[in-house]
Protein backbone atom coordinates (compact mmCIF):
# COMPACT_ATOMS: atom_id res chain seq x y z
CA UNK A 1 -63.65 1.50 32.35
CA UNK A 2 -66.33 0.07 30.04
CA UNK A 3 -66.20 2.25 27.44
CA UNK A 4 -62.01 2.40 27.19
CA UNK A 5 -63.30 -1.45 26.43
CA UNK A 6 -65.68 -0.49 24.18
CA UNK A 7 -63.07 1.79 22.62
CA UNK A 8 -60.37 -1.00 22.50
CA UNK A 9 -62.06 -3.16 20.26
CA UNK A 10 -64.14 -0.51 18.37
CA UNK A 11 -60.60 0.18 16.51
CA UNK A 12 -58.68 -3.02 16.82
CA UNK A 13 -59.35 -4.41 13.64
CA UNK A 14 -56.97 -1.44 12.50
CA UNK A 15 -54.13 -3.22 14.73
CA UNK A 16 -53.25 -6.72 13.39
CA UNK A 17 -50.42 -6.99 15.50
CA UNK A 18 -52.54 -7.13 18.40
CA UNK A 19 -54.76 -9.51 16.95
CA UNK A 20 -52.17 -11.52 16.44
CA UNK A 21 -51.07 -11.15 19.87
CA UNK A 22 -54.04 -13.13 20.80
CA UNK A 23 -53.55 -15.64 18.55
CA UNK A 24 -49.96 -16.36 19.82
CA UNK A 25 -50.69 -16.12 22.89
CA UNK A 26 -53.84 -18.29 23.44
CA UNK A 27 -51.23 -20.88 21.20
CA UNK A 28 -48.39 -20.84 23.44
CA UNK A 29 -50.40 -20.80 26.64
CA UNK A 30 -52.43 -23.71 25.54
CA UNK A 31 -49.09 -25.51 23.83
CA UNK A 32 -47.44 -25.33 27.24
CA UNK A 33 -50.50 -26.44 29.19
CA UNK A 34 -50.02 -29.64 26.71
CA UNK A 35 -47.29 -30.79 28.06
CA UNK A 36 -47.85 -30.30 31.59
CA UNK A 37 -51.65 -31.85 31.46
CA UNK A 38 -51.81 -33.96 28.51
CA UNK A 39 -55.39 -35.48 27.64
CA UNK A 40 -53.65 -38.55 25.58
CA UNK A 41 -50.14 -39.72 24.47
CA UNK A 42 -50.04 -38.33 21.01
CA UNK A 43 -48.51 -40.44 18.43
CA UNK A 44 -46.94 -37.71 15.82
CA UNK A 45 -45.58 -39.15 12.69
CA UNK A 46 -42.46 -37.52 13.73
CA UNK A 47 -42.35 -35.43 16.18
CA UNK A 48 -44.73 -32.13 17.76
CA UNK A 49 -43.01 -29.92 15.86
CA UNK A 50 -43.54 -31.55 12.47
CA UNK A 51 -47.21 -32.19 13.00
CA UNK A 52 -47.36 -28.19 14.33
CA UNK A 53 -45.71 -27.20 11.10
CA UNK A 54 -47.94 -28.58 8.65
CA UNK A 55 -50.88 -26.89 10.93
CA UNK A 56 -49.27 -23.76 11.35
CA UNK A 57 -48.85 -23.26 7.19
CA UNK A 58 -52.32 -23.96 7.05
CA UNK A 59 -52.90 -21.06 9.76
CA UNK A 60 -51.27 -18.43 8.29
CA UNK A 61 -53.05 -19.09 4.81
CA UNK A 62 -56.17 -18.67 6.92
CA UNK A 63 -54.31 -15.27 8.10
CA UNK A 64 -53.71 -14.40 5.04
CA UNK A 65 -57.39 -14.51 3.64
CA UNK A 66 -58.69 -12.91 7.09
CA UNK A 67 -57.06 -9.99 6.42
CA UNK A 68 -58.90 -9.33 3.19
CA UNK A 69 -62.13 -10.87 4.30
CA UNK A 70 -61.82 -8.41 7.62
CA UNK A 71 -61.79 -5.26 4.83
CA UNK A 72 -65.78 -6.58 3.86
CA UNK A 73 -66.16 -6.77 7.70
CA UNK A 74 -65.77 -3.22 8.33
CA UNK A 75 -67.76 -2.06 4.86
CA UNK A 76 -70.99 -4.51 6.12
CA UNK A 77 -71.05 -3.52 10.14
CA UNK A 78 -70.52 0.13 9.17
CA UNK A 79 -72.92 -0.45 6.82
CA UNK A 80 -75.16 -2.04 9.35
CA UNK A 81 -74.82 1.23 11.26
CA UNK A 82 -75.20 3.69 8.21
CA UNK A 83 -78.67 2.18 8.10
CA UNK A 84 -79.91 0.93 11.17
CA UNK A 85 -79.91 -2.21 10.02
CA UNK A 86 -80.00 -5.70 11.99
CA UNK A 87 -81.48 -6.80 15.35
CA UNK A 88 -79.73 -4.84 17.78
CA UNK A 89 -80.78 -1.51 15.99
CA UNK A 90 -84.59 -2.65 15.23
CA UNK A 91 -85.00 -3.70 18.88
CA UNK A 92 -82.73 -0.88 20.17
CA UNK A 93 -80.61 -2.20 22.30
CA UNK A 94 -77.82 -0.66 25.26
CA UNK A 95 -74.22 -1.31 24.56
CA UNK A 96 -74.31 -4.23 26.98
CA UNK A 97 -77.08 -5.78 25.33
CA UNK A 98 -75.83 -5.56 21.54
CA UNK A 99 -72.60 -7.06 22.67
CA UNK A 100 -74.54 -9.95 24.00
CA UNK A 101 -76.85 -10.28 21.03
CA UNK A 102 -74.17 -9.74 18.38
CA UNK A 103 -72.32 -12.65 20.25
CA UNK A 104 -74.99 -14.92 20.38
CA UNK A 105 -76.21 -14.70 16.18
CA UNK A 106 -72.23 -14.29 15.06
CA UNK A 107 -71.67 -17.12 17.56
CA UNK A 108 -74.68 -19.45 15.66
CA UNK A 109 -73.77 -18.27 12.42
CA UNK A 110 -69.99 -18.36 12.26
CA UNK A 111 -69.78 -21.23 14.27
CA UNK A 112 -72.27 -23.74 14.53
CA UNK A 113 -74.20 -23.47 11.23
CA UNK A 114 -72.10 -22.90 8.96
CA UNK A 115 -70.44 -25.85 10.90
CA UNK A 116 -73.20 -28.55 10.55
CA UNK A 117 -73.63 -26.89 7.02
CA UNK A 118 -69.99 -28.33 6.08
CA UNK A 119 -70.82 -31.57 7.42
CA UNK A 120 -74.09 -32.06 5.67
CA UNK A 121 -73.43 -30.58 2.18
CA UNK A 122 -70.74 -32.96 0.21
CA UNK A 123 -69.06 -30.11 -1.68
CA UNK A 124 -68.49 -27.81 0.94
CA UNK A 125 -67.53 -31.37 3.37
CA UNK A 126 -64.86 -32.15 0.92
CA UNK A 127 -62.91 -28.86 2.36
CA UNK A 128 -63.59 -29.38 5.75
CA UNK A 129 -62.13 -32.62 5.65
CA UNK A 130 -58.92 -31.19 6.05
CA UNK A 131 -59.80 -30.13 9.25
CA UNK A 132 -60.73 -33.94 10.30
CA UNK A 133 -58.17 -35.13 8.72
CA UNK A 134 -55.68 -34.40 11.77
CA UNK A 135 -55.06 -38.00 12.86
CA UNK A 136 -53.41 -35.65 16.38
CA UNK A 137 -55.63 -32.64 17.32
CA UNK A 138 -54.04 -30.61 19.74
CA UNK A 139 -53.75 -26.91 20.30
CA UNK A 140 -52.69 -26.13 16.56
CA UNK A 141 -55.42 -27.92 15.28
CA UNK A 142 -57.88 -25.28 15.49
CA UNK A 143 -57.28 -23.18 12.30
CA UNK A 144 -56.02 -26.17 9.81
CA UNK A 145 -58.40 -25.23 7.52
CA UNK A 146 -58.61 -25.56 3.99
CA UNK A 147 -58.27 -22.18 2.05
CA UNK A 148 -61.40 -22.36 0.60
CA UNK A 149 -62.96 -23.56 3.89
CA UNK A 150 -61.73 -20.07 5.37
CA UNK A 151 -63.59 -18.26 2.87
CA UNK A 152 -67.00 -19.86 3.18
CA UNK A 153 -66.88 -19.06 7.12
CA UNK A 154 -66.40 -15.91 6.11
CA UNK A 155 -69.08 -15.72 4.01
CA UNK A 156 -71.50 -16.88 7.09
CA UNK A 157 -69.68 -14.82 9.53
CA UNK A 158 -70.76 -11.96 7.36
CA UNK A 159 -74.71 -13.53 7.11
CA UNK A 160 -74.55 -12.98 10.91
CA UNK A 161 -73.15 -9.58 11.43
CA UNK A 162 -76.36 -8.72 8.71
CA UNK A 163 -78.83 -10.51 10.71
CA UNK A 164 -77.32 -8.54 14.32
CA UNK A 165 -76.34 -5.38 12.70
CA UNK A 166 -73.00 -5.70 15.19
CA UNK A 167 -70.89 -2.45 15.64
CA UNK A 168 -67.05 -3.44 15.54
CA UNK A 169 -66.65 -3.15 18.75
CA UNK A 170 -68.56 -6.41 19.07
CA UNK A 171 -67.61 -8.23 16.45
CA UNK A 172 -63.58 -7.89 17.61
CA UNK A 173 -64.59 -9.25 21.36
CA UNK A 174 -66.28 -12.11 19.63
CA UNK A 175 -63.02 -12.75 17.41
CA UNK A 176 -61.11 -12.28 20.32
CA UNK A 177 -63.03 -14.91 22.59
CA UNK A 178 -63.76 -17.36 19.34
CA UNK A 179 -59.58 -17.26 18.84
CA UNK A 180 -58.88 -18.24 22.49
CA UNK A 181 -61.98 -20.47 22.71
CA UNK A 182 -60.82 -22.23 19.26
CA UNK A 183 -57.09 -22.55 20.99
CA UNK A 184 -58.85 -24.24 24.37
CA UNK A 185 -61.36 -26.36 22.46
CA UNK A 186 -58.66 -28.47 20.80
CA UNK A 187 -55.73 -28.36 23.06
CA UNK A 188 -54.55 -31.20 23.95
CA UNK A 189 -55.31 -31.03 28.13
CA UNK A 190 -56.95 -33.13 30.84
CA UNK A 191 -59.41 -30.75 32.50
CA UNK A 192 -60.95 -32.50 35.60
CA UNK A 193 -63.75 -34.25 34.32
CA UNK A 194 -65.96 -32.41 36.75
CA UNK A 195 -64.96 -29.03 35.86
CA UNK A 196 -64.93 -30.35 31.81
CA UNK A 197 -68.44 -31.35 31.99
CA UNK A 198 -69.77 -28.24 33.99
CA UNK A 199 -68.27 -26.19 31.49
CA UNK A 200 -70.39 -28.04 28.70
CA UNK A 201 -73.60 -26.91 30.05
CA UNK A 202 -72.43 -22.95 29.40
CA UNK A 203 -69.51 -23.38 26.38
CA UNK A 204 -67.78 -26.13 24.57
CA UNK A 205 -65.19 -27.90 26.54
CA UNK A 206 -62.39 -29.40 25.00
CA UNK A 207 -63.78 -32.92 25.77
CA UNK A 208 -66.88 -32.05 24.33
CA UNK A 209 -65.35 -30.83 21.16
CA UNK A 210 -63.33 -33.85 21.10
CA UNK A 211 -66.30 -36.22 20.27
CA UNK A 212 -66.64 -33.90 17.15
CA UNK A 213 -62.73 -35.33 16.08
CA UNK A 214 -64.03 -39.05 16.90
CA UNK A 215 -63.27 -40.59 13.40
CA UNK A 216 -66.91 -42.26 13.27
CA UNK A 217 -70.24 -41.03 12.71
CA UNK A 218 -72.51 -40.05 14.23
CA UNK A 219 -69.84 -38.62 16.71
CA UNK A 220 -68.66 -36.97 13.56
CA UNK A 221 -71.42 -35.39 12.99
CA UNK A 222 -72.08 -33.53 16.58
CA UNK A 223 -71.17 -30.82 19.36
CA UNK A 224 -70.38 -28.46 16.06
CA UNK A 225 -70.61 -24.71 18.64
CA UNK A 226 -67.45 -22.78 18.41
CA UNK A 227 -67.95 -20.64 21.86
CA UNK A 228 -71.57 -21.47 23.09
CA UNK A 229 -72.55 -24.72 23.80
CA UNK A 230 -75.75 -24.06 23.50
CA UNK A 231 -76.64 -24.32 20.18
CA UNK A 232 -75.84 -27.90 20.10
CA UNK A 233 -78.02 -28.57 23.42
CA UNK A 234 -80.95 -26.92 21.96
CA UNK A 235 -81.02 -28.10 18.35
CA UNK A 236 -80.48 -31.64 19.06
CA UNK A 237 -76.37 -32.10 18.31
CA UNK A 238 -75.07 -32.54 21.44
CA UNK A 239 -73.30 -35.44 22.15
CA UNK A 240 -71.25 -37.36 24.88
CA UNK A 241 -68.24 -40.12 24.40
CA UNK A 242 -65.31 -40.29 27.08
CA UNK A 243 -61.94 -39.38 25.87
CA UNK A 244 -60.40 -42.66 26.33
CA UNK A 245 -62.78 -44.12 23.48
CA UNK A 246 -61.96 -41.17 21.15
CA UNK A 247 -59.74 -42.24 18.24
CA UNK A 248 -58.85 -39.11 15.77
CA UNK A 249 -58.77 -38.98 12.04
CA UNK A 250 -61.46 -40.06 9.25
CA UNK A 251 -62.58 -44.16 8.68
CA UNK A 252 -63.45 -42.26 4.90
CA UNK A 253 -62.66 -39.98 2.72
CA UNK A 254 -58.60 -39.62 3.09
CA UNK A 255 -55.51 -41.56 4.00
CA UNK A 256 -54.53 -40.77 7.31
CA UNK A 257 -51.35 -41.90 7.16
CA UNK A 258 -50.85 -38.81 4.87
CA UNK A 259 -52.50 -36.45 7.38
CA UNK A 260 -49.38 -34.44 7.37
CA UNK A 261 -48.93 -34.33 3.60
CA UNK A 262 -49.56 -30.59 2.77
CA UNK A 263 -49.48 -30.18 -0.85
CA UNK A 264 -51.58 -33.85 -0.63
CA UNK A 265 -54.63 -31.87 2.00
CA UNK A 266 -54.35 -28.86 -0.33
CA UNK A 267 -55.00 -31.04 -3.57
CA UNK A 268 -57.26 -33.63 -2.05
CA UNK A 269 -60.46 -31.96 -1.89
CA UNK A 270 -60.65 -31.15 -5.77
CA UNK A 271 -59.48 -34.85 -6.57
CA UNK A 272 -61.34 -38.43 -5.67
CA UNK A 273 -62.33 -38.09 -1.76
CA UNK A 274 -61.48 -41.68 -1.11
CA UNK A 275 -58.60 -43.50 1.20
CA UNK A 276 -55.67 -44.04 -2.03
């Protein structure tokens, strides 16, 4: 049984349809759990659909660039392999053990430092902005990314599959989880606040990744994991504000009354990164 697993997802990257399948998925799953257990009223410029439609463009851009960026995935983990190179071959680890090791560094490095790297450097903050910008976040929040934003994760997804020396097979259940985790984290669902906090202590809950969306620092500028919560426990980043004080969007930086302006979030980060 474990290695059919282990199988699976050593070849899936050669499968974007079921990739994708994921992605859809975790969307709908999460977009019908919306409306059944809604966190807050949303107030859409016009309607769900709209606001999902500016998102979803910005998704399939990010799709887009994946696909090429996934091409240098294979060449560096097979790479990785070629020459025994990264943690999980230096300390020689069981299957069951890389796949926990590659999670953890791929988990640090593609999600939370490359996250509080964004925040903290102005150039590369200018892109994520975008990603702030969402004056709604809900489920189809998760991958409105800038285009250029996509690319420098990439870049330090690639740093961490280096640093683990992770097979594919590890790196595709870490893609798989991060998509459904990234789906979850910003859907818009009330979670009993018992259960919502628990969860913090082991991943990030979509409460606790809602302080991140809080338009003012330092809320900002916190509880940046992607999967683990860990991270942001440990290194001093973790932060706590109940929902019903959470107000979306940015008090800098861009209009967000034009937070569903595409060609505007496409342009705005190589223009003046002030409200106009």
């Amino acid at each position: 049984m474990f290695e059919n697993v282990i199988t699976y997802f050593s070849t899936l990257e050669q499968r974007p349809l079921e990739r994708l399948a994921f992605l859809v998925v975790g969307l709908l799953f999460f977009w019908i759990m919306e409306g059944y257990i809604p966190l807050i009223t949303m107030q859409y410029k016009k309607n769900k659909l709209k606001h999902a439609g500016v998102n979803f463009a910005f998704t399939v851009i990010h799709l887009i660039i994946h696909t090429f960026l996934a091409l240098a995935i294979i060449k560096i983990s097979d790479w990785c392999l070629a020459n025994n190179f990264g943690l999980v071959y230096w300390i020689k680890t069981n299957v069951l053990f890389t796949i926990l090791i590659s999670f953890l560094i791929l988990d640090f490095f593609g999600g939370w430092l490359v996250h509080i790297v964004e925040h903290k450097i102005p150039l590369l903050w200018r892109f994520h902005v975008i990603h702030h910008s969402d004056n709604n976040v809900d489920v189809t929040t998760g991958l409105r990314h800038h285009p250029i934003e996509s690319v420098i994760r990439g870049i330090f997804f690639f740093a961490g599959i280096v640093v683990s020396g992770a097979p594919m097979y590890a790196v595709m259940i870490f893609q798989t989880i991060l998509v459904i985790s990234t789906a979850f984290t910003h859907a818009n669902i009330a979670l009993p606040l018992w259960l919502d906090k628990l969860l913090s202590y082991f991943i990030v809950s979509p409460n606790m990744h809602k302080v991140h969306h809080h338009y003012k620092q330092p809320f900002t500028d916190s509880n940046y994991g992607a999967i683990l919560s860990i991270w942001d426990r440990l290194l001093g980043t973790f932060s706590h504000l109940h929902h019903s004080k959470i107000k979306y969007g940015l008090d800098n930086f861009y209009p967000n009354e034009k937070d569903e302006d595409f060609m505007l979030l496409m342009k705005k980060p190589f223009g003046k990164m002030t409200k106009e």
